[in-house]
Protein backbone atom coordinates (compact mmCIF):
# COMPACT_ATOMS: atom_id res chain seq x y z
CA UNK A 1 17.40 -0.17 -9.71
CA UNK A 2 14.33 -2.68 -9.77
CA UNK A 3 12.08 -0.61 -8.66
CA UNK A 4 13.39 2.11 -10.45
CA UNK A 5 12.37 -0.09 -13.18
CA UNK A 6 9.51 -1.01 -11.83
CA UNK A 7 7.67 2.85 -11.99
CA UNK A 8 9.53 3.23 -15.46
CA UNK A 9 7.03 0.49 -16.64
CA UNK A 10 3.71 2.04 -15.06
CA UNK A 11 4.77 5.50 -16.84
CA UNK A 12 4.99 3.56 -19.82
CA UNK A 13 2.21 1.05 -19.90
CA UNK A 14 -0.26 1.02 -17.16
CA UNK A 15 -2.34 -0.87 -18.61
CA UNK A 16 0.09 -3.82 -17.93
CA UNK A 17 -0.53 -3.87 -14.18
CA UNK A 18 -4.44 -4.63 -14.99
CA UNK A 19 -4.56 -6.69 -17.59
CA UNK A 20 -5.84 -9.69 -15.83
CA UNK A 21 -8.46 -7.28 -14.55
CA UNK A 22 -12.01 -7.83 -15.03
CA UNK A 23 -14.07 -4.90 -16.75
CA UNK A 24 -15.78 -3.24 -13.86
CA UNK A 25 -19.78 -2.23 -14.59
CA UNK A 26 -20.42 1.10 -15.98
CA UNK A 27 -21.79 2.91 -12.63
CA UNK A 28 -25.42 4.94 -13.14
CA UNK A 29 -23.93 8.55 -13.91
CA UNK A 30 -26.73 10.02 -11.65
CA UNK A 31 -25.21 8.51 -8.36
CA UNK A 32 -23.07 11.54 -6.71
CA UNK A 33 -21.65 8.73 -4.42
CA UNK A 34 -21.67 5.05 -3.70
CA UNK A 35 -23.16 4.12 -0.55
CA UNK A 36 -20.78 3.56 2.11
CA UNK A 37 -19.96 -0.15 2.99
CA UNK A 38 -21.49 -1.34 5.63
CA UNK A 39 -19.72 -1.65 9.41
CA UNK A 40 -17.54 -5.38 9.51
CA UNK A 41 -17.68 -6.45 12.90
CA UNK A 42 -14.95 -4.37 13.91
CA UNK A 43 -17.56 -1.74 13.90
CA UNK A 44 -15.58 0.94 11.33
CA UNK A 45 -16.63 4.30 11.55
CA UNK A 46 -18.13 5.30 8.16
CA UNK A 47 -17.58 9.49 7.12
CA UNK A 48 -19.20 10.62 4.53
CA UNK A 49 -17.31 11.24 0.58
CA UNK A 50 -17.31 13.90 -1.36
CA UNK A 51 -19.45 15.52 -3.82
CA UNK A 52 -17.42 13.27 -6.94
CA UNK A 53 -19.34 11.36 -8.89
CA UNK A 54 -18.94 7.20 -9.61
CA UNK A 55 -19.44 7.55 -13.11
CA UNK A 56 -16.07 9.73 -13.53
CA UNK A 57 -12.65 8.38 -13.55
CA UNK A 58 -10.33 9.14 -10.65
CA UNK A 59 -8.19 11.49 -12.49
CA UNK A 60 -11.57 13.54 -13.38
CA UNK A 61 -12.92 13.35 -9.87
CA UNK A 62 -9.58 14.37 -8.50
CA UNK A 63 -9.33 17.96 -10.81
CA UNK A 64 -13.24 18.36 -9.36
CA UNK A 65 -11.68 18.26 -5.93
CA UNK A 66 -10.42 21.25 -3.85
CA UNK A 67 -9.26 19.18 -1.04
CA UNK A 68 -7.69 16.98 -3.43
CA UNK A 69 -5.71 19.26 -5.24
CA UNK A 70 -2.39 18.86 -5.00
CA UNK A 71 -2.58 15.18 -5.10
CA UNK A 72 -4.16 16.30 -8.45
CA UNK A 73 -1.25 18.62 -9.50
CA UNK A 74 1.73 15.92 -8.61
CA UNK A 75 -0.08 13.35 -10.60
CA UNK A 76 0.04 15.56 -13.75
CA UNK A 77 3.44 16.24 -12.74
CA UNK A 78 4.55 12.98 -12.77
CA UNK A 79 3.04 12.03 -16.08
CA UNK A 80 0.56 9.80 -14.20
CA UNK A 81 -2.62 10.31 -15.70
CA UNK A 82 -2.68 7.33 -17.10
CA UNK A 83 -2.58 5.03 -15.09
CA UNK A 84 -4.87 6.89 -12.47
CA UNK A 85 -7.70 6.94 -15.93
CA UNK A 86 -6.84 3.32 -16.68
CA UNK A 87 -9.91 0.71 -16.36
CA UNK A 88 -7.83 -0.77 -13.32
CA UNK A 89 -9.33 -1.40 -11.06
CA UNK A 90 -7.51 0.70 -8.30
CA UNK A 91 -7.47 1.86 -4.63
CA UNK A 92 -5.87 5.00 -3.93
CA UNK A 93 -5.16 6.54 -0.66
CA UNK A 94 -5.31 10.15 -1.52
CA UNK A 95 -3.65 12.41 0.67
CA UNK A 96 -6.05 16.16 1.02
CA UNK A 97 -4.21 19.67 1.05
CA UNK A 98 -3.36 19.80 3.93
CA UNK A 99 -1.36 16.67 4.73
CA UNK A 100 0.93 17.84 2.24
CA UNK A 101 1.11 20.77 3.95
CA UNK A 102 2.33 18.89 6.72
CA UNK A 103 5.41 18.30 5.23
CA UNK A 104 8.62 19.17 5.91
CA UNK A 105 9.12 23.01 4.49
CA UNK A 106 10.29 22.02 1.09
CA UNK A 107 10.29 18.54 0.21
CA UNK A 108 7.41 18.64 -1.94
CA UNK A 109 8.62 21.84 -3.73
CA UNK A 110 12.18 19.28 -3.85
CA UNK A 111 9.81 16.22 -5.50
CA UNK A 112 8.12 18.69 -8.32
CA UNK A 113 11.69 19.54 -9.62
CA UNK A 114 12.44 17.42 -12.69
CA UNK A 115 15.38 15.29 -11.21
CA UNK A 116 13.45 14.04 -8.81
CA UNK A 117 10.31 12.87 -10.93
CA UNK A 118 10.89 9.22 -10.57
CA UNK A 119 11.07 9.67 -6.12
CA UNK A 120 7.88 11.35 -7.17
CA UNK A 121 6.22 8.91 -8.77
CA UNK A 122 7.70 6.06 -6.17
CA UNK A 123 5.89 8.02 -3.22
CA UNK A 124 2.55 8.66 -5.67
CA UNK A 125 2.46 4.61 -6.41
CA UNK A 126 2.97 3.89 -2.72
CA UNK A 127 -0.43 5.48 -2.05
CA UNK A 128 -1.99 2.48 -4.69
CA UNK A 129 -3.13 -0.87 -4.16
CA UNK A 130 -4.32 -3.53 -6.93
CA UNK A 131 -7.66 -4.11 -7.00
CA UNK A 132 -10.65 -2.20 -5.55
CA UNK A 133 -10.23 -2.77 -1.47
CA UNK A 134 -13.06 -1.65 0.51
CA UNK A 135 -13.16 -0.85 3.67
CA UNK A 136 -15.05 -4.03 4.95
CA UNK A 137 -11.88 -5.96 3.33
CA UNK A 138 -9.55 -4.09 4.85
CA UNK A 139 -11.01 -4.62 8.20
CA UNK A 140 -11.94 -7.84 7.37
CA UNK A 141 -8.01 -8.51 7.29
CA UNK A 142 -7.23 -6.89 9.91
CA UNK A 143 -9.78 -9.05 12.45
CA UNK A 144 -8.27 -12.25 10.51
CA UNK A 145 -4.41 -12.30 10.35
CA UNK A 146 -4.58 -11.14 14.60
CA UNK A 147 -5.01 -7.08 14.32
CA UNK A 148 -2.58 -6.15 11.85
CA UNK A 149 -3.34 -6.38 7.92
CA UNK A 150 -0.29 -5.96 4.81
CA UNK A 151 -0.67 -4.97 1.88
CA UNK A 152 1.58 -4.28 -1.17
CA UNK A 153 1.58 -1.39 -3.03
CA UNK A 154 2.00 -0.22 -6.61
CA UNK A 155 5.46 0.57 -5.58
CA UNK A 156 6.25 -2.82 -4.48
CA UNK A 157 6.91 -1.50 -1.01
CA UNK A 158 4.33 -2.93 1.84
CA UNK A 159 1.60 -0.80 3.66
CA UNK A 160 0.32 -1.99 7.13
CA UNK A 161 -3.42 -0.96 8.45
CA UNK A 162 -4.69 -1.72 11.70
CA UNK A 163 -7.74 -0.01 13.59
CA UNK A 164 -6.68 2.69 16.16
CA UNK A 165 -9.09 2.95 19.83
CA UNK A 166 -12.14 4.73 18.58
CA UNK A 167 -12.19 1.65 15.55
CA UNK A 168 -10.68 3.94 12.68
CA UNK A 169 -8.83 2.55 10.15
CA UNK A 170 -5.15 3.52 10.61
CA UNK A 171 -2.12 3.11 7.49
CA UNK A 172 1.51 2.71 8.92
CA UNK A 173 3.77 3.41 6.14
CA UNK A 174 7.58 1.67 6.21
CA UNK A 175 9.03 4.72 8.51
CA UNK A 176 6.30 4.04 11.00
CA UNK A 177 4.46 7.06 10.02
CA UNK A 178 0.98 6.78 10.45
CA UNK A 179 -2.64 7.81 8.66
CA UNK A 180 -5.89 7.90 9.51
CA UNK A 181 -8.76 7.05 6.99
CA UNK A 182 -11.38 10.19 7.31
CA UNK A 183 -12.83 9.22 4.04
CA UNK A 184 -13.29 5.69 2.63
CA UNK A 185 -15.07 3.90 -0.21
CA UNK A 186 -15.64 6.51 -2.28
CA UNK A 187 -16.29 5.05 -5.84
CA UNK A 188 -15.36 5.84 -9.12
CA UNK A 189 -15.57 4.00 -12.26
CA UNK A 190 -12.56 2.30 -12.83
CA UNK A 191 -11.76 1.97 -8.19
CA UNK A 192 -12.11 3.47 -4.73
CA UNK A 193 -10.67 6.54 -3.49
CA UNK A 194 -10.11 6.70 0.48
CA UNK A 195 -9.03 10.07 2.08
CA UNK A 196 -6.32 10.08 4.56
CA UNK A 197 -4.67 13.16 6.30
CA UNK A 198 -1.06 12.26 6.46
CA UNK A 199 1.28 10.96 3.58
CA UNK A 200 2.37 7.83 2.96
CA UNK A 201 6.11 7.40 2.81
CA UNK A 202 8.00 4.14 1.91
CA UNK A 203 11.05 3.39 3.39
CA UNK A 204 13.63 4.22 0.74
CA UNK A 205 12.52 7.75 0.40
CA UNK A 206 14.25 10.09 2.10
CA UNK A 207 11.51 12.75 2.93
């Protein structure tokens, strides 16, 4: 029930969970892309972004995006514009095409109906951190707190990233599911957008 009430009040407000925020800078509109952060110590593999530009919001860059699309289309679904358009800022790990369609056959097709909206928006928020996190943080706190790094989502619910052999970032969700970062740091005037090719699931979701 609390967290149900919990994703009633980002519908509602978003603007609540950033209102201790500092204004970011307006980004020059020419960039196409911020430049990638540079390697921590842990040596991260950096990949590239996409062709979105840093002076859009992420809700514009995302309807510019094919591989982004139906991240895109369960946003507007779940009445989420909003907050993904807000000033934040915000770090979403944005799952491409085709780890949704990874899923199991039907569960997202089970999410878009209308009693299910607020499951949808749970697993949507779960895929948002506070704050604009770069890369070099994250691995920053993964090298300090012993290999393992926590965060906690707009959800409430806690997200775990560690760095896999070959030094890629790696999200565990609460079922032990994991994701890889392909894309990371990819900027956008009011956060970060990070591609990943699995989705996120928190543990109370039954998907």
């Amino acid at each position: 029930m609390r967290k149900t009430v919990f994703i009633v009040c980002i519908i509602l407000n978003p603007c609540l969970l950033f209102a201790q925020t500092p204004a970011l800078k307006t980004p020059d509109p020419t960039v196409a892309v911020a430049q990638p952060a540079k390697p921590s110590k842990s040596s991260l593999k950096i990949i590239a972004g996409t062709n979105m530009l840093a002076a859009n919001d992420i809700v514009t860059n995302l309807s510019r995006s094919k591989e982004l699309s139906t991240f895109y289309r369960i946003v507007e679904a779940a009445g989420l514009n909003e907050t993904f358009n807000s000033k934040g800022p915000i770090t979403v790990f944005v799952p491409n095409d085709q780890a949704f369609a990874n899923l199991p056959p039907g569960k997202l097709d089970t999410l878009l109906k209308t009693e299910h909206k607020y499951d949808l928006i749970a697993l949507i928020t779960y895929h948002v951190l506070p704050g604009k996190i770069t890369a070099k943080e994250i691995g920053r706190q993964i090298n300090s707190n012993k290999g393992q790094a926590t965060f906690i989502t707009l959800t409430g619910s806690k997200l775990t990233a560690k760095l896999n052999a070959d030094r890629n970032i790696i999200l565990i969700d609460e079922n032990g599911g994991q994701s890889v970062i392909s894309r990371f740091d990819i900027s956008q005037n009011n956060g970060l957008i990070d591609i990943i090719a699995s989705v996120l699931v928190p543990k109370f979701k039954n998907l």
